[in-house]
N, C-alpha and C. Protein backbone atom coordinates (compact mmCIF):
# COMPACT_ATOMS: atom_id res chain seq x y z
N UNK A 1 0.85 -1.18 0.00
CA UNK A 1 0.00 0.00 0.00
C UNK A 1 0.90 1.24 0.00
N UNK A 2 0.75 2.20 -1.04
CA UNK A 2 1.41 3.11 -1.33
C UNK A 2 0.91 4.45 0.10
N UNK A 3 1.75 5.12 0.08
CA UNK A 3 1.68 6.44 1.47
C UNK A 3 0.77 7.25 0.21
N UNK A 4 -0.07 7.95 1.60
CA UNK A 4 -0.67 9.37 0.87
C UNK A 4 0.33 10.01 0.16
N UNK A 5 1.18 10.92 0.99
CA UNK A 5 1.96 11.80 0.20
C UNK A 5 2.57 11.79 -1.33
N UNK A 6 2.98 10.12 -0.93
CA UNK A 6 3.49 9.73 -2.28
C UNK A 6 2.24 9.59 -3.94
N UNK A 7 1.19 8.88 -3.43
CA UNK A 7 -0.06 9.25 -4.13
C UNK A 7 -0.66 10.30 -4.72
N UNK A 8 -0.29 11.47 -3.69
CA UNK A 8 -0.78 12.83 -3.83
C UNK A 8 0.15 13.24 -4.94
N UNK A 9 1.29 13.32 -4.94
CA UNK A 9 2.73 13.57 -5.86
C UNK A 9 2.34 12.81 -7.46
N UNK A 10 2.06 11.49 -7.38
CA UNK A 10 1.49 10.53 -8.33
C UNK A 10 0.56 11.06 -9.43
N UNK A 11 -0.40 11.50 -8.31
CA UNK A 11 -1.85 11.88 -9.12
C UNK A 11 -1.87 13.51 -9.74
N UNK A 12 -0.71 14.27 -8.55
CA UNK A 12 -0.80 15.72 -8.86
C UNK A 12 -0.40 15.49 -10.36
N UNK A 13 1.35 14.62 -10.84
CA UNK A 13 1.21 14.41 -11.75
C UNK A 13 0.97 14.02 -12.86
N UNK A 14 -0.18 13.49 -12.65
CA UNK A 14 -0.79 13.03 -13.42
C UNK A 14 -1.85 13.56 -13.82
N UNK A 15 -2.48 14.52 -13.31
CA UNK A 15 -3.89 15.71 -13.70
C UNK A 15 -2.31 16.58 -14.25
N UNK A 16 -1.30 16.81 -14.00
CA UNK A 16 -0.52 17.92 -14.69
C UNK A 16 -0.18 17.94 -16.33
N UNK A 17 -0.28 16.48 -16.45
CA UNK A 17 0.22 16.00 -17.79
C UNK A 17 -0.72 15.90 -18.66
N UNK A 18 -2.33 16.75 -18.20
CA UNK A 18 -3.26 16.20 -19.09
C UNK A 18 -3.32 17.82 -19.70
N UNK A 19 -3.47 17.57 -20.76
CA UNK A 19 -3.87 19.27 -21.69
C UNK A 19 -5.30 19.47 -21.05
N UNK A 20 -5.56 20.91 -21.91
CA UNK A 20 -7.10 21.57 -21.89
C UNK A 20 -8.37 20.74 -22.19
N UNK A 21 -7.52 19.93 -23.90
CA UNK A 21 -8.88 19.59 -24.37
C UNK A 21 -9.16 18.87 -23.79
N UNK A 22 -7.91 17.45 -23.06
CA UNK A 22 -8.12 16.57 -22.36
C UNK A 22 -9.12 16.59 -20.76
N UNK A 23 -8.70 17.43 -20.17
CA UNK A 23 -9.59 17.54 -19.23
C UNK A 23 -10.89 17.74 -19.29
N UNK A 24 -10.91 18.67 -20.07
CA UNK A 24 -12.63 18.89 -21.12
C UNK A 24 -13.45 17.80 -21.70
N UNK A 25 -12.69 16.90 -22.30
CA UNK A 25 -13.13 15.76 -22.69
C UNK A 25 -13.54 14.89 -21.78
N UNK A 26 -12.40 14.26 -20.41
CA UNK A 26 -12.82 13.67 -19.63
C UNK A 26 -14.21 14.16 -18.91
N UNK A 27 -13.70 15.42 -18.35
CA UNK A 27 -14.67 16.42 -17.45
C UNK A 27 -15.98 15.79 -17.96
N UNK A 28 -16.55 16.21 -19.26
CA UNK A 28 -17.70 16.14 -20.53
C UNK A 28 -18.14 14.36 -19.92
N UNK A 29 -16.90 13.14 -20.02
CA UNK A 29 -17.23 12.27 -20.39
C UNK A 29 -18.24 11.63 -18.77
N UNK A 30 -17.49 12.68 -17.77
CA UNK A 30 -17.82 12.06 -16.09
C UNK A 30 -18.90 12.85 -16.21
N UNK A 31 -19.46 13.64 -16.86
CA UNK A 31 -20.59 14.32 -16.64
C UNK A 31 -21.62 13.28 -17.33
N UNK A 32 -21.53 13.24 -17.79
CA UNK A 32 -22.71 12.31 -19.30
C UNK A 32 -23.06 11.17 -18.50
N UNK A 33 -22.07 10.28 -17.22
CA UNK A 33 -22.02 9.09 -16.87
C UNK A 33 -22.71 9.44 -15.79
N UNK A 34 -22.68 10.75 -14.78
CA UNK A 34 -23.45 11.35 -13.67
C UNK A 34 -25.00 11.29 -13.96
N UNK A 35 -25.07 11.73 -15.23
CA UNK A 35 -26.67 11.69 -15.92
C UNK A 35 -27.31 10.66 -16.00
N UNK A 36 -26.64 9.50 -15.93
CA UNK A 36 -27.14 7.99 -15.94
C UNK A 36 -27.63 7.43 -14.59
N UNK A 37 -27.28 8.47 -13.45
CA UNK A 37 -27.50 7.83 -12.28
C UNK A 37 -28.56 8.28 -11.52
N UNK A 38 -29.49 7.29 -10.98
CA UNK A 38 -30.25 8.01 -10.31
C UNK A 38 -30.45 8.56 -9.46
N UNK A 39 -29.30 10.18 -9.41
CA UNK A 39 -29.20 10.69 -8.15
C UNK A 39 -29.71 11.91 -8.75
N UNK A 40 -31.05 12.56 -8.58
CA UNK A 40 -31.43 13.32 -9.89
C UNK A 40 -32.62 13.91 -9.03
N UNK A 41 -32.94 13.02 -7.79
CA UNK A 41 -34.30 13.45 -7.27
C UNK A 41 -34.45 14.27 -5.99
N UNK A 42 -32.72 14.60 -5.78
CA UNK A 42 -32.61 15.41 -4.66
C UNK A 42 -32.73 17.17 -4.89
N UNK A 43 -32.71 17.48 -4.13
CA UNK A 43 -32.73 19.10 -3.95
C UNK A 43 -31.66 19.65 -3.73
N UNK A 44 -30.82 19.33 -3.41
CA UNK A 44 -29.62 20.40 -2.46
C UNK A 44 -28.24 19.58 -2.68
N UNK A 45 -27.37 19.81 -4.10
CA UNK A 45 -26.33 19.57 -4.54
C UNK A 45 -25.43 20.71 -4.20
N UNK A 46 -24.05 20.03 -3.52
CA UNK A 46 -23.16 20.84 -3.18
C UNK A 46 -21.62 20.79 -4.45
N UNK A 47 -21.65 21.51 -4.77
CA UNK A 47 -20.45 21.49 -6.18
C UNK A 47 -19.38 22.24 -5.68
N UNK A 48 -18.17 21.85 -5.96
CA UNK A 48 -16.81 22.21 -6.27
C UNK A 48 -16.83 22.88 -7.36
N UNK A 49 -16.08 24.09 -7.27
CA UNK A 49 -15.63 24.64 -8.56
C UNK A 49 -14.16 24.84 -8.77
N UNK A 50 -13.88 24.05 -10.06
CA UNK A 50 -12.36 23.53 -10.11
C UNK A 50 -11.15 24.66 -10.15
N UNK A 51 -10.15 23.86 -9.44
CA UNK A 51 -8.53 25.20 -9.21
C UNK A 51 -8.08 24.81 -10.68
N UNK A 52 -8.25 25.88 -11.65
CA UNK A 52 -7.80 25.26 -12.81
C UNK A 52 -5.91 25.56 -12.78
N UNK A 53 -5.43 25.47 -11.95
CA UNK A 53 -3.53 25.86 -11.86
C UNK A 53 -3.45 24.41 -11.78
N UNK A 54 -4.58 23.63 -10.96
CA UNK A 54 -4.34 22.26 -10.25
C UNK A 54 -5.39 21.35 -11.47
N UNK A 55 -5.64 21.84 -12.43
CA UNK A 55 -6.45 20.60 -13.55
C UNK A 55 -7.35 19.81 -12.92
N UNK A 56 -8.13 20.93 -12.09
CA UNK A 56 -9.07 19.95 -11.94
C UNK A 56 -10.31 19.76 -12.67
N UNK A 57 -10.97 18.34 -12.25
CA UNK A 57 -12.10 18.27 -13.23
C UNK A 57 -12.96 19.41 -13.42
N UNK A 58 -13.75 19.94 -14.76
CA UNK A 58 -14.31 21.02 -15.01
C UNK A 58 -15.66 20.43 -14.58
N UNK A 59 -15.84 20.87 -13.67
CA UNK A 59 -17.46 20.93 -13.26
C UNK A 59 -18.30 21.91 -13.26
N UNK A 60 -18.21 23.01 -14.10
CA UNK A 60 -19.13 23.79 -15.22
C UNK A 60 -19.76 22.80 -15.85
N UNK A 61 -19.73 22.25 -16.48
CA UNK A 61 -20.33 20.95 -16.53
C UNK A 61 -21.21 20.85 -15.95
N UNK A 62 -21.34 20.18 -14.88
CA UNK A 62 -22.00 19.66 -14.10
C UNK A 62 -23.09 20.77 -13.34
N UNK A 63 -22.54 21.90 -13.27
CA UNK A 63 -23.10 22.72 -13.04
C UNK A 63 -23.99 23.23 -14.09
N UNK A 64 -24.37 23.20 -15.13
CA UNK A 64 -25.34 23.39 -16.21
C UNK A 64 -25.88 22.60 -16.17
N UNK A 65 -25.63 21.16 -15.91
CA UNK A 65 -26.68 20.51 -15.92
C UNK A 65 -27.71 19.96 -14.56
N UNK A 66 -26.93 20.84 -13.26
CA UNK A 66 -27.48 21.00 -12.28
C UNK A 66 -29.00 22.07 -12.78
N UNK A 67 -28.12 22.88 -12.95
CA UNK A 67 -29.69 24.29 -13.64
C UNK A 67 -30.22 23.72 -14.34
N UNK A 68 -30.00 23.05 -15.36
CA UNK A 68 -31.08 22.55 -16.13
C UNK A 68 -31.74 21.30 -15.50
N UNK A 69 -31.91 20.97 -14.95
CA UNK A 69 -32.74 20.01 -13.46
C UNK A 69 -33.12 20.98 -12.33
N UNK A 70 -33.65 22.46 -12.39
CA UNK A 70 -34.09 23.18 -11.60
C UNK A 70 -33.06 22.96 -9.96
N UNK A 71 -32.15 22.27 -9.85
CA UNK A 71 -31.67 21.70 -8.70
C UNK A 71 -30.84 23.17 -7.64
N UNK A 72 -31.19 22.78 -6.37
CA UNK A 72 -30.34 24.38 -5.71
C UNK A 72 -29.18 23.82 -5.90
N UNK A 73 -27.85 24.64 -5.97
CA UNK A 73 -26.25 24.36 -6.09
C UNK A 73 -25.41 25.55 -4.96
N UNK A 74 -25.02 24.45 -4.27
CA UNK A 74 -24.30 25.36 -3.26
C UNK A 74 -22.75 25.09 -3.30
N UNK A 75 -22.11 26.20 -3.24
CA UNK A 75 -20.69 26.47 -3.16
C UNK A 75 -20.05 26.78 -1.89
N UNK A 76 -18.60 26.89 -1.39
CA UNK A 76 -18.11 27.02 -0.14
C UNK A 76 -17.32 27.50 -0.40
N UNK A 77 -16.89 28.57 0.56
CA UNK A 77 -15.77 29.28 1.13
C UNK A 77 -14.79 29.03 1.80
N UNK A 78 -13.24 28.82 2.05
CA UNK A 78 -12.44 27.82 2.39
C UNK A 78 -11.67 29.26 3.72
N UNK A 79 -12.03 28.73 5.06
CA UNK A 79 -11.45 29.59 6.08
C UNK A 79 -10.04 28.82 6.10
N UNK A 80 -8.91 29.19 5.72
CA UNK A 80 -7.45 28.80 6.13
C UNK A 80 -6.89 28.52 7.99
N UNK A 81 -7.63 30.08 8.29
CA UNK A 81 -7.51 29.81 9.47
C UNK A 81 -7.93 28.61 10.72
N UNK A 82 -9.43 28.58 10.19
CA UNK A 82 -9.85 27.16 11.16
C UNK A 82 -10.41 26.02 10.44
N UNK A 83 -9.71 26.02 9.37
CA UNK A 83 -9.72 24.76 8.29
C UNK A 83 -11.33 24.47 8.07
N UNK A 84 -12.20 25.50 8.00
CA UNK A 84 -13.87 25.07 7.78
C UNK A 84 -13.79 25.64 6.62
N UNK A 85 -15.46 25.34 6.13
CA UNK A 85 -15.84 26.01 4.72
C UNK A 85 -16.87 26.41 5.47
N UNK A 86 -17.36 27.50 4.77
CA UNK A 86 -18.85 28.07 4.90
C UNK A 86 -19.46 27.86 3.44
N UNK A 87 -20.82 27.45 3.69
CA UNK A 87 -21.70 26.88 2.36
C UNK A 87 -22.98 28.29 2.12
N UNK A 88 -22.82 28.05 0.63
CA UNK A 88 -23.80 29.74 0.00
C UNK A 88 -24.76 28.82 -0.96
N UNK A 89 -25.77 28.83 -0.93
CA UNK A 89 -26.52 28.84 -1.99
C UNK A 89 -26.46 29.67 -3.07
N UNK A 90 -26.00 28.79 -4.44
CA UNK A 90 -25.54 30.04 -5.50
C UNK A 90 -27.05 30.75 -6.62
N UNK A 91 -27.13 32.47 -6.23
CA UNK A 91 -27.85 32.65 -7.06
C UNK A 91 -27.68 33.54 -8.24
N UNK A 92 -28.34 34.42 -8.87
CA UNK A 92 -27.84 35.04 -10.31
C UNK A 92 -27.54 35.78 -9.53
N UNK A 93 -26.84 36.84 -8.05
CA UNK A 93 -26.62 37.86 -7.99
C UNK A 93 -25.03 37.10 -6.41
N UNK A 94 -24.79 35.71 -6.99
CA UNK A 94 -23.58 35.41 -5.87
C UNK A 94 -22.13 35.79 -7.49
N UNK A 95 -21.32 36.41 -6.44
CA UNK A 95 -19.99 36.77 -6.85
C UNK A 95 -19.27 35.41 -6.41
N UNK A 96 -18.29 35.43 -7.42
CA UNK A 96 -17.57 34.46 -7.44
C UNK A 96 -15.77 35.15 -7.45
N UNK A 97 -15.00 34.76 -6.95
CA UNK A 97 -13.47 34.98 -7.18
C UNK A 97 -12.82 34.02 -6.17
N UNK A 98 -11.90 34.38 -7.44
CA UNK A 98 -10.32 33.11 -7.03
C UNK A 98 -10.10 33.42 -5.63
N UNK A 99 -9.09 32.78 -4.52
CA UNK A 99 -8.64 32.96 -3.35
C UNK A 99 -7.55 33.14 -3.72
N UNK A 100 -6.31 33.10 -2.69
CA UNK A 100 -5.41 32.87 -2.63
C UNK A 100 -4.21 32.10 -2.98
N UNK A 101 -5.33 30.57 -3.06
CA UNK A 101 -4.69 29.23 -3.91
C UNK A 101 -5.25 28.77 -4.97
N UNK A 102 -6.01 29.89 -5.55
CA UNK A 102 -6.95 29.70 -6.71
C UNK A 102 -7.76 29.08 -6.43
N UNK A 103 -8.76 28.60 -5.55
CA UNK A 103 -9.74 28.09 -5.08
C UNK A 103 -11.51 29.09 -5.85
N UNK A 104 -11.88 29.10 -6.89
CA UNK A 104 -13.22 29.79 -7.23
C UNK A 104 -14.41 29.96 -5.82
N UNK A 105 -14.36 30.45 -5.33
CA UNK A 105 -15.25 31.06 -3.87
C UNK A 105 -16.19 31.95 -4.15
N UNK A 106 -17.46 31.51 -3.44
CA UNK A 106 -18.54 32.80 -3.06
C UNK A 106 -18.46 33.81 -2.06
N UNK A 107 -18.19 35.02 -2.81
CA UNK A 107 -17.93 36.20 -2.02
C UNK A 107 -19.41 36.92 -0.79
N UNK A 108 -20.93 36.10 -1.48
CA UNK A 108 -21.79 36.33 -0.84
C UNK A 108 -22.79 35.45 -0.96
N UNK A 109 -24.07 35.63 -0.54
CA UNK A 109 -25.28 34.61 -0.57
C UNK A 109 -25.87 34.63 0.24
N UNK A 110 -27.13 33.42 0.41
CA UNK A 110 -27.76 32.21 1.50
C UNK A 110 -26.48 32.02 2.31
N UNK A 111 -26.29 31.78 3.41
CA UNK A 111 -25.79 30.96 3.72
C UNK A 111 -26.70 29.55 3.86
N UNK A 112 -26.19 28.10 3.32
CA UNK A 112 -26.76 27.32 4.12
C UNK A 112 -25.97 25.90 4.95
N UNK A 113 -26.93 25.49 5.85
CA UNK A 113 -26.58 24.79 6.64
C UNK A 113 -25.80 23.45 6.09
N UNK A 114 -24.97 22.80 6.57
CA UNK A 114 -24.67 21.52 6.14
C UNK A 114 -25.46 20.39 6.22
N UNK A 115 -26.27 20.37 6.93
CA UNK A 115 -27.10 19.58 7.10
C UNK A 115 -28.53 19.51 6.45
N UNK A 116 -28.93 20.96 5.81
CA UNK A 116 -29.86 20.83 4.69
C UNK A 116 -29.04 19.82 3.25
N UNK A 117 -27.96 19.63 2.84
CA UNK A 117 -27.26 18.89 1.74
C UNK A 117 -27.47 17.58 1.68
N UNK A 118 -27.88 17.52 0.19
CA UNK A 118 -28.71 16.14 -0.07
C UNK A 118 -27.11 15.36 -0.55
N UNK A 119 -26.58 15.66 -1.66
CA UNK A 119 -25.92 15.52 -2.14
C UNK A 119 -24.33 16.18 -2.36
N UNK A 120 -23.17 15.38 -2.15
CA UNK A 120 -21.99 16.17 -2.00
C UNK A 120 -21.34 15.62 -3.54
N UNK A 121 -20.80 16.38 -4.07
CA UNK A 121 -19.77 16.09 -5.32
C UNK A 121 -18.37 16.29 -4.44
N UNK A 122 -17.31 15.43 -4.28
CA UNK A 122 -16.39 15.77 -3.49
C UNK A 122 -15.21 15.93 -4.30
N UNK A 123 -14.12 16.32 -4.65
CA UNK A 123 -12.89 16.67 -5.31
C UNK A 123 -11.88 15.87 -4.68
N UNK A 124 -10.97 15.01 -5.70
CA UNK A 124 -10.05 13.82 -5.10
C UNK A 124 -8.81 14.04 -6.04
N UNK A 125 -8.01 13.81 -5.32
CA UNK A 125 -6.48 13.61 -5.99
C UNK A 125 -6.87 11.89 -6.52
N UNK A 126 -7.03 10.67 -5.94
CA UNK A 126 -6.82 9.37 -5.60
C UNK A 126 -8.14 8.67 -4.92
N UNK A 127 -8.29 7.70 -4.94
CA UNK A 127 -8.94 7.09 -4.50
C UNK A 127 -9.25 5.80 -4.62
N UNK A 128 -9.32 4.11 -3.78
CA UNK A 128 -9.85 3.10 -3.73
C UNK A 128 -10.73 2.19 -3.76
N UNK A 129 -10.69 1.08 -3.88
CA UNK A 129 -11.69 0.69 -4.47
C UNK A 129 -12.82 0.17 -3.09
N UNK A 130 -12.52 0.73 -2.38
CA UNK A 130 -13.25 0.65 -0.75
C UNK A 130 -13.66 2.08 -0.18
N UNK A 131 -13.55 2.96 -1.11
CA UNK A 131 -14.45 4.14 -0.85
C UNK A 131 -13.56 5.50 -0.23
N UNK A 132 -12.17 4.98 0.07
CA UNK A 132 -11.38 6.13 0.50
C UNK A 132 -10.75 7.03 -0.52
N UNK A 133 -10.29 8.08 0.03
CA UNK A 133 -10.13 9.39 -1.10
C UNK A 133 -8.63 9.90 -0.18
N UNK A 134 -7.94 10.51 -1.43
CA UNK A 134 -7.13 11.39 -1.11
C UNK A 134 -7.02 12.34 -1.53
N UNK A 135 -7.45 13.67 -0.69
CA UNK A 135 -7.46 15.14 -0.94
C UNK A 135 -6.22 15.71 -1.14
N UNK A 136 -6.01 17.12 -1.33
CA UNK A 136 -4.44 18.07 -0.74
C UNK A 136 -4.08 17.47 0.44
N UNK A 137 -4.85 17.00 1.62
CA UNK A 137 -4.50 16.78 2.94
C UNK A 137 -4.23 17.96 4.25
N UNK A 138 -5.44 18.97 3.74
CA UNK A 138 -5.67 19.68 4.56
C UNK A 138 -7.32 19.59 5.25
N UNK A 139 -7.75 18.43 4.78
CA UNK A 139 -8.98 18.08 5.82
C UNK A 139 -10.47 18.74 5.65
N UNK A 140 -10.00 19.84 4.77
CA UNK A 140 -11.52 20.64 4.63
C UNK A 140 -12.58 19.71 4.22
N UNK A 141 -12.80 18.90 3.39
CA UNK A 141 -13.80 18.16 3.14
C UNK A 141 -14.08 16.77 4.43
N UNK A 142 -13.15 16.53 5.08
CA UNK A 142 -13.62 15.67 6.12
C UNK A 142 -14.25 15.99 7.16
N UNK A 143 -14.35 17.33 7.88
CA UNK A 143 -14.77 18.49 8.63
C UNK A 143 -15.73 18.72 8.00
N UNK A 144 -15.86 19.03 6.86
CA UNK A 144 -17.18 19.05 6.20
C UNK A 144 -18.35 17.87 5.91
N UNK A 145 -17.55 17.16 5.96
CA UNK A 145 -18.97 15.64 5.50
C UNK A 145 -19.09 15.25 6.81
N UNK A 146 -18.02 15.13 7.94
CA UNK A 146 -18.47 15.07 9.08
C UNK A 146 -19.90 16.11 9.74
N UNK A 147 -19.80 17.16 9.59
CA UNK A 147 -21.07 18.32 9.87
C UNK A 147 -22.04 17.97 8.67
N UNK A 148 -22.01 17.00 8.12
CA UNK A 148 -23.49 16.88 7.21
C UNK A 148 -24.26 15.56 7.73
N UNK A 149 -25.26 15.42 7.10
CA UNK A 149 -26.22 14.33 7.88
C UNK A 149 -26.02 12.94 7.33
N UNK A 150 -26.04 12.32 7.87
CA UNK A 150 -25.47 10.62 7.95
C UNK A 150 -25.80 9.68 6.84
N UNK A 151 -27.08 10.15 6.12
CA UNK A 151 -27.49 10.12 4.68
C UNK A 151 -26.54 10.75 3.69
N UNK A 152 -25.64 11.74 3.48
CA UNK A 152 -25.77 12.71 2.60
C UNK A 152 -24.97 11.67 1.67
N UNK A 153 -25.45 11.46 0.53
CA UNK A 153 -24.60 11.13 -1.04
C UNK A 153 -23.22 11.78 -1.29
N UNK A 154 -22.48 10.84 -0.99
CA UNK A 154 -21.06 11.55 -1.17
C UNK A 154 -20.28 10.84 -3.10
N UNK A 155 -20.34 11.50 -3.51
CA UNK A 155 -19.83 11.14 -4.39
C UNK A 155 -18.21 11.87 -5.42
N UNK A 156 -17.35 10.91 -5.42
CA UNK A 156 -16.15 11.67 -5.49
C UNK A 156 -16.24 11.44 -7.33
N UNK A 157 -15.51 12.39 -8.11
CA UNK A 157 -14.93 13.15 -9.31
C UNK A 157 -13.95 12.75 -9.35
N UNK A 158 -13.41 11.70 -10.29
CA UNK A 158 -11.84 11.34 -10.47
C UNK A 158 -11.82 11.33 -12.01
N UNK A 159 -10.79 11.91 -12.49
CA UNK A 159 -10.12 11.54 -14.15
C UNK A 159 -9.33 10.15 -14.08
N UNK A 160 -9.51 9.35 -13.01
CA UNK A 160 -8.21 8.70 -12.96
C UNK A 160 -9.04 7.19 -12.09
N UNK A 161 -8.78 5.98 -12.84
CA UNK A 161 -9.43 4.55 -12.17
C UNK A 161 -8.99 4.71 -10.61
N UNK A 162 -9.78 3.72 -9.93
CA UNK A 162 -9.64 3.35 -8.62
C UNK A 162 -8.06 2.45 -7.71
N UNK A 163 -7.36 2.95 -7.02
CA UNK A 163 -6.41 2.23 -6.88
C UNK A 163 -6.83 1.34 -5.99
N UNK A 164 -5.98 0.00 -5.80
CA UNK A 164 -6.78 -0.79 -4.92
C UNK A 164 -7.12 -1.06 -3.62
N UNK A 165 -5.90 -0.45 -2.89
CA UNK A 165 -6.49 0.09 -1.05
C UNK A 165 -5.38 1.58 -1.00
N UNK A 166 -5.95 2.33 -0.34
CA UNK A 166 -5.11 3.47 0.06
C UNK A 166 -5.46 3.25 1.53
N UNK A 167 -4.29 4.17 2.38
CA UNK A 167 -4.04 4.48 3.88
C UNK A 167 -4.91 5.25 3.91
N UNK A 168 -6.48 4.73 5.03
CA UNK A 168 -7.11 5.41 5.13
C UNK A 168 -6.97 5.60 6.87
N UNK A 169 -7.33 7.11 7.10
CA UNK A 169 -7.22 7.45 8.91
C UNK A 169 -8.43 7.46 9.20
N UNK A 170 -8.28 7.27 10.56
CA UNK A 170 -9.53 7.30 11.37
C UNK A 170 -10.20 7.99 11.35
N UNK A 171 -10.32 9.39 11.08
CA UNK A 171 -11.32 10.35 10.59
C UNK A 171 -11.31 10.58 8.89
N UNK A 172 -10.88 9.87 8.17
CA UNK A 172 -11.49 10.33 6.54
C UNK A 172 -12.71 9.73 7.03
N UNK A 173 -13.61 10.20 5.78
CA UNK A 173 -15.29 9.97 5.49
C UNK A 173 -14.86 9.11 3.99
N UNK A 174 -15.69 8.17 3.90
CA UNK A 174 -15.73 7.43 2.93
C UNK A 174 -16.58 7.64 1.57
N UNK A 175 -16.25 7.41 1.00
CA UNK A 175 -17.36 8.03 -0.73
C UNK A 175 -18.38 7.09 -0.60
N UNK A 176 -19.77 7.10 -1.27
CA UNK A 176 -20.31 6.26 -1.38
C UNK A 176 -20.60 5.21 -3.16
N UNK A 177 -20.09 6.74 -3.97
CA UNK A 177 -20.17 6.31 -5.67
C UNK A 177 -18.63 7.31 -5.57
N UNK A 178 -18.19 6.99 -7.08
CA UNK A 178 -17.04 7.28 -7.78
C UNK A 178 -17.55 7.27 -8.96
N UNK A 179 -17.16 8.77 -9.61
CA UNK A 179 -17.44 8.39 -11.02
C UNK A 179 -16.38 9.26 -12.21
N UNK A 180 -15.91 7.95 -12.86
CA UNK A 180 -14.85 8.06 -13.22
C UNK A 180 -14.72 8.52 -15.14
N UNK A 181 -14.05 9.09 -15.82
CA UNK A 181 -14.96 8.88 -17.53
C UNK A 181 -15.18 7.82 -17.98
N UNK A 182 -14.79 6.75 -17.64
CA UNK A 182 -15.30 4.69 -17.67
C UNK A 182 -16.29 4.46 -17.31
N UNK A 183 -16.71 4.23 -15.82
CA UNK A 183 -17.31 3.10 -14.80
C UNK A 183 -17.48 4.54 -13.27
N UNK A 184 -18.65 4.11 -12.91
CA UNK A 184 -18.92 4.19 -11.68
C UNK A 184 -18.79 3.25 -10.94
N UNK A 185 -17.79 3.74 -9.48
CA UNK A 185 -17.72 2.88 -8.22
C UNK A 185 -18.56 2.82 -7.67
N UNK A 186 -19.75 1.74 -6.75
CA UNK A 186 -20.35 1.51 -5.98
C UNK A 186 -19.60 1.51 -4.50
N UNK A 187 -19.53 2.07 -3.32
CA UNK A 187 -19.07 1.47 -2.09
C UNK A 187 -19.98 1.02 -1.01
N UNK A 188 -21.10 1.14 -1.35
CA UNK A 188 -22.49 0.74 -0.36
C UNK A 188 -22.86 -0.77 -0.96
């Protein structure tokens, strides 16, 4: 079993080596495969919006086809200081700008609760075929799915197949789907 760190290094380069169109393409192909699933009947999808310095998956995407399913889409704000996010319901009058680490953030809004969230789209460097994920490794999303409700649909965004066990700690939160531009993971 390979170390996080080393994984993280792995995968960074490996989203580094992919061009524009490529990511676009994949991005396009994990979206089309999201549409197949029947996770369609909830209300309250929480989306990532990708660090494009860091190639991540384009979930503009996903986000159009959130609006076009009338669906609410909420975004988060990344506090450095006490490693939380704060969650906005995004509407035609929320501002959006880069942070610091290029992170796309809502400058205003709703706030809403974590626990109104039906559905999480989660952002992964890595991930196994037993439901664990590897982030940057600064925890914001585990702090976060921890403060959501025991139901919530976690589903992780990878350009990249499932490896077969990663070092998972006692506080990661586990995915429940993976969806990859191939195949969706089941972990339930």
């Amino acid at each position: 079993m390979q170390e996080k760190k080393e994984l993280r290094e792995i995968y960074k380069a490996g989203r580094k080596s992919l061009t524009e169109e490529q990511i676009d393409e994949k991005s396009y192909q994990i979206i089309n495969q999201l549409l197949q699933l029947p996770i369609w009947e909830y209300a309250n999808y929480h989306l990532f919006l990708p660090i494009q310095k860091q190639n991540e998956i384009n979930t503009h995407f996903l986000m159009t086809a959130l609006q076009g399913h009338d669906k609410n889409i909420i975004l988060s704000s990344s506090d450095f200081s006490t490693g939380e996010m704060k969650h906005f319901l995004l509407t035609d009058d929320t501002l959006i700008r880069e942070n610091k680490i290029g992170i796309p953030e809502p400058q205003n809004g709703f706030v809403v609760n974590p626990d109104q969230i039906d559905v999480v789209f989660v952002p992964l460097l890595a991930f196994d075929k037993k439901g664990n994920r590897i982030g940057y490794g600064k925890g914001f999303y585990d702090r976060f799915l921890h403060s959501c409700r025991e139901n919530v649909l976690k589903i992780g965004l990878s350009f990249f197949e499932a490896e077969e066990e990663i070092q998972a700690d006692q506080h990661d939160i586990k995915l429940d789907l993976c969806q990859t531009p191939k195949q969706i993971y089941r972990f339930k």
